[in-house]
Protein backbone atom coordinates (compact mmCIF):
# COMPACT_ATOMS: atom_id res chain seq x y z
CA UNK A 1 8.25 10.80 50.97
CA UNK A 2 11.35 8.52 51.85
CA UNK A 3 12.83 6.95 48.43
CA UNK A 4 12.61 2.86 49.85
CA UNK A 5 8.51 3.60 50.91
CA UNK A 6 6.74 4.52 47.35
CA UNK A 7 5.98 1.42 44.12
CA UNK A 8 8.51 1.17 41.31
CA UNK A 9 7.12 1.22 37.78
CA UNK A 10 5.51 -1.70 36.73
CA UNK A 11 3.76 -2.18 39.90
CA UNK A 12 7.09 -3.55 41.88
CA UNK A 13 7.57 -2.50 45.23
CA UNK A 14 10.85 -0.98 46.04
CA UNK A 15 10.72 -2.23 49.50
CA UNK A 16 10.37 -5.91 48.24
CA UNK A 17 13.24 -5.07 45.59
CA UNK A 18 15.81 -3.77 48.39
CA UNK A 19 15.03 -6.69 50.08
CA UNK A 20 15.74 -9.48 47.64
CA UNK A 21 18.84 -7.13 46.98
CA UNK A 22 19.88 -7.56 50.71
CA UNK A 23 19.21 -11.62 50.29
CA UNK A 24 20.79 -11.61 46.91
CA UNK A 25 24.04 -10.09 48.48
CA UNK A 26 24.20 -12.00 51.55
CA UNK A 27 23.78 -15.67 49.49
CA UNK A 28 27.00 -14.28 47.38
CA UNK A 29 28.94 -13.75 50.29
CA UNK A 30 28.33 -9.57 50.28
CA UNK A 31 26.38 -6.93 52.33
CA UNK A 32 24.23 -4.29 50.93
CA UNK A 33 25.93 -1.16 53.08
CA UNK A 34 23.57 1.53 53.74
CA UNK A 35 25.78 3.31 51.11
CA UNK A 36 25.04 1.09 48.55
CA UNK A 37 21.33 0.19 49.50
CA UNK A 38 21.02 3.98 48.30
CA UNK A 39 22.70 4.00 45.31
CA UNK A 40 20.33 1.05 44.49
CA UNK A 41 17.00 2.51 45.68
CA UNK A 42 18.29 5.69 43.11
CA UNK A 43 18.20 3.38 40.24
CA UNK A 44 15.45 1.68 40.97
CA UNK A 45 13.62 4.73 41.20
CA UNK A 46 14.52 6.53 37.95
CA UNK A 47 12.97 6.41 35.39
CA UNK A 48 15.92 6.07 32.63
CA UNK A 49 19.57 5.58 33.54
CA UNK A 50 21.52 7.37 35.37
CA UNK A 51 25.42 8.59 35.14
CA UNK A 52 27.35 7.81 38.80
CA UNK A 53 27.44 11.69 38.95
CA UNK A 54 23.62 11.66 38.79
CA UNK A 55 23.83 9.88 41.19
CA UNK A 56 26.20 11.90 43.67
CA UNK A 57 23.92 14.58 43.18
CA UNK A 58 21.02 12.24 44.11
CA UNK A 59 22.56 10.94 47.08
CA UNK A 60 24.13 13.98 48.26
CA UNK A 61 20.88 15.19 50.16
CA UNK A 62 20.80 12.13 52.37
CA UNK A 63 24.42 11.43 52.69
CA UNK A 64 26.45 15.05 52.32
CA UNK A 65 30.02 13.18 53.11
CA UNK A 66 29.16 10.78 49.68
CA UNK A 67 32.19 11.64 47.24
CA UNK A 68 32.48 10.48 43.83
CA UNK A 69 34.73 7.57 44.78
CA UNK A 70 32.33 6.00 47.58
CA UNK A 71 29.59 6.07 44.26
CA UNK A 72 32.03 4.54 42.00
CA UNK A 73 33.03 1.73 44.74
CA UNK A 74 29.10 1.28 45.48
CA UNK A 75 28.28 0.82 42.06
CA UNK A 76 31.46 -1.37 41.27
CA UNK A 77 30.27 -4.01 43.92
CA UNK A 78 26.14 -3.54 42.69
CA UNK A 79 27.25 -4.81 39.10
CA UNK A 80 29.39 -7.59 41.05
CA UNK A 81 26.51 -8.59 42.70
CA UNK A 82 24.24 -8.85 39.73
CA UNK A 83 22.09 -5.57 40.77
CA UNK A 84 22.82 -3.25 38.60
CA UNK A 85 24.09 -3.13 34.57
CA UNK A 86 26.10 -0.98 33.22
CA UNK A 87 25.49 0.78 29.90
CA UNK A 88 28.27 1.36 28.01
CA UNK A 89 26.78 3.32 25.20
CA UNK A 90 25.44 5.85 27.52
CA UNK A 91 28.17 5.73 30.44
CA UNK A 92 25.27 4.85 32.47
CA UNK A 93 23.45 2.47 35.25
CA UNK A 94 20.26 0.62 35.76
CA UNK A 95 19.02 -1.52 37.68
CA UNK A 96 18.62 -5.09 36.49
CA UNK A 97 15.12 -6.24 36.35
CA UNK A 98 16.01 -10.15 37.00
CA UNK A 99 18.62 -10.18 39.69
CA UNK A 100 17.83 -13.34 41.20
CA UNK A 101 20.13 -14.92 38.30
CA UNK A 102 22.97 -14.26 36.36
CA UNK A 103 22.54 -13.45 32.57
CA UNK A 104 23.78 -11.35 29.83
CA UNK A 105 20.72 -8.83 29.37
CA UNK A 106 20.06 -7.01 25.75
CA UNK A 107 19.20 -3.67 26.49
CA UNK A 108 16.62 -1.16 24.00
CA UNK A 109 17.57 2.15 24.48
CA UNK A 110 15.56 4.83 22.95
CA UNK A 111 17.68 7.77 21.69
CA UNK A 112 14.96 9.97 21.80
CA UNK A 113 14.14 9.96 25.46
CA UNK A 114 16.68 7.63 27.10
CA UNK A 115 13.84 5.25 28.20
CA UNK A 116 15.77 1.61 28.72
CA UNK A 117 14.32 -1.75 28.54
CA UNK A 118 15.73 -4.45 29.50
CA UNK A 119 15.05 -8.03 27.90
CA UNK A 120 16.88 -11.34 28.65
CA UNK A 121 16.30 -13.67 25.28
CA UNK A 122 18.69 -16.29 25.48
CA UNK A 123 18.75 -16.95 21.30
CA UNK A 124 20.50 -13.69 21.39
CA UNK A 125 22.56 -14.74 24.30
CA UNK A 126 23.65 -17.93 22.12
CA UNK A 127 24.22 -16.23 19.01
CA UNK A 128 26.94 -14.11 20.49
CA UNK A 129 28.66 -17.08 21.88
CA UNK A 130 28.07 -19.05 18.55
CA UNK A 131 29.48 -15.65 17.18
CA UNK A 132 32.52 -15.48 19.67
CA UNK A 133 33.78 -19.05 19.33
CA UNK A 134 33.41 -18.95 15.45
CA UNK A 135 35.78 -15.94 15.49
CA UNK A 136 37.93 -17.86 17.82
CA UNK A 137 37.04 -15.23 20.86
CA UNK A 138 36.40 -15.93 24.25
CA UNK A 139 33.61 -13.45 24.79
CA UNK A 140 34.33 -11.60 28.64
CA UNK A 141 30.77 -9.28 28.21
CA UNK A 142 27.87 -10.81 26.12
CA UNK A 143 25.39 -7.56 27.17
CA UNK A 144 23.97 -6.47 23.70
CA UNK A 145 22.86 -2.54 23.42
CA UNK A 146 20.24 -2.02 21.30
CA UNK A 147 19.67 1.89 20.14
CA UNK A 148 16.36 3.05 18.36
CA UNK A 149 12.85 4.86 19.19
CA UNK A 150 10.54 3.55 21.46
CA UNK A 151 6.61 3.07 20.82
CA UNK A 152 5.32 6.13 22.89
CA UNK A 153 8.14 8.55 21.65
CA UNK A 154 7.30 7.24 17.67
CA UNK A 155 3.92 8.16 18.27
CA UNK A 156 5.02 11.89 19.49
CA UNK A 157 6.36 11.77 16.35
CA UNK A 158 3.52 10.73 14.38
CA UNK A 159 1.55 12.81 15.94
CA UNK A 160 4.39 15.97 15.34
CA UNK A 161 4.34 15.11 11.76
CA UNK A 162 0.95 15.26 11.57
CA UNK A 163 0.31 18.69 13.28
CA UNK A 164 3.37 20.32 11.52
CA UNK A 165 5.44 20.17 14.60
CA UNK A 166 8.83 18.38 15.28
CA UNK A 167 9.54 16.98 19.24
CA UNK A 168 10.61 19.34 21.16
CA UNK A 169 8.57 22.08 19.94
């Protein structure tokens, strides 16, 4: 089945997403290449985020001549654009949920199994820049990375504990 045709998770369709991505780059003056309209649909797709050599070997199948440059230059214009975040904790891409504006996102990530969520609360947004201008900074990346264990993967582990077993075993 073609990447762009099945639903993302949370009931979004990817079709509906690409789109708004192609309006979205057209109202900031760009275009959303066939290239990069891959690259995207691979983020949007996985389910955790993915390394730009995830994604050559993602792409790769539909697009043999991709090289590890064309993925870094796709990518490089997606976070431009407001498409995609990069996490730099995990060297690593996503998609960004709310597109449609610009914002500084707070991202969970769960160590355990690399699950991301992405939140946008803008008292955290303000206390960084309260933060930065205290310290006399002017703040270039207000993105806050947020490492810990998610609800589903504490519950393997309550449930681990209680059998005997660690996860992973």
């Amino acid at each position: 089945m073609d990447d762009e045709e099945t639903d993302l998770p949370g009931g979004r369709d990817r079709m509906h997403e690409l789109e708004k991505a192609q309006t979205i780059c057209r109202a900031r003056g760009g275009r959303l290449t066939p290239q990069r309209r891959i690259v995207l649909a691979k983020l949007l797709a996985a389910s955790r985020p993915l390394t730009a050599y995830e994604l050559l070997d993602l792409v790769r199948p539909e697009d043999s001549a991709i090289t590890p440059a064309s993925i870094y230059r796709s990518l490089d214009f997606l976070l431009e654009a407001g498409l995609v975040h990069r996490l730099d904790s995990t060297k690593s891409f996503v998609a960004c949920e709310h597109p449609d504006h610009p914002h500084a996102g707070q991202f969970l990530i769960c160590r355990a199994c690399g699950t991301v969520v992405e939140a946008e609360d803008k008292r955290i947004d303000r206390a960084a820049a309260d933060l930065g201008e205290r310290h006399g900074f002017m703040l270039e990346q207000r993105s806050v990375e947020l490492t810990g264990v998610c609800g589903p993967c504490r519950a393997g582990d309550a449930d681990a504990s209680r059998s005997g077993l660690t996860p992973g075993s």
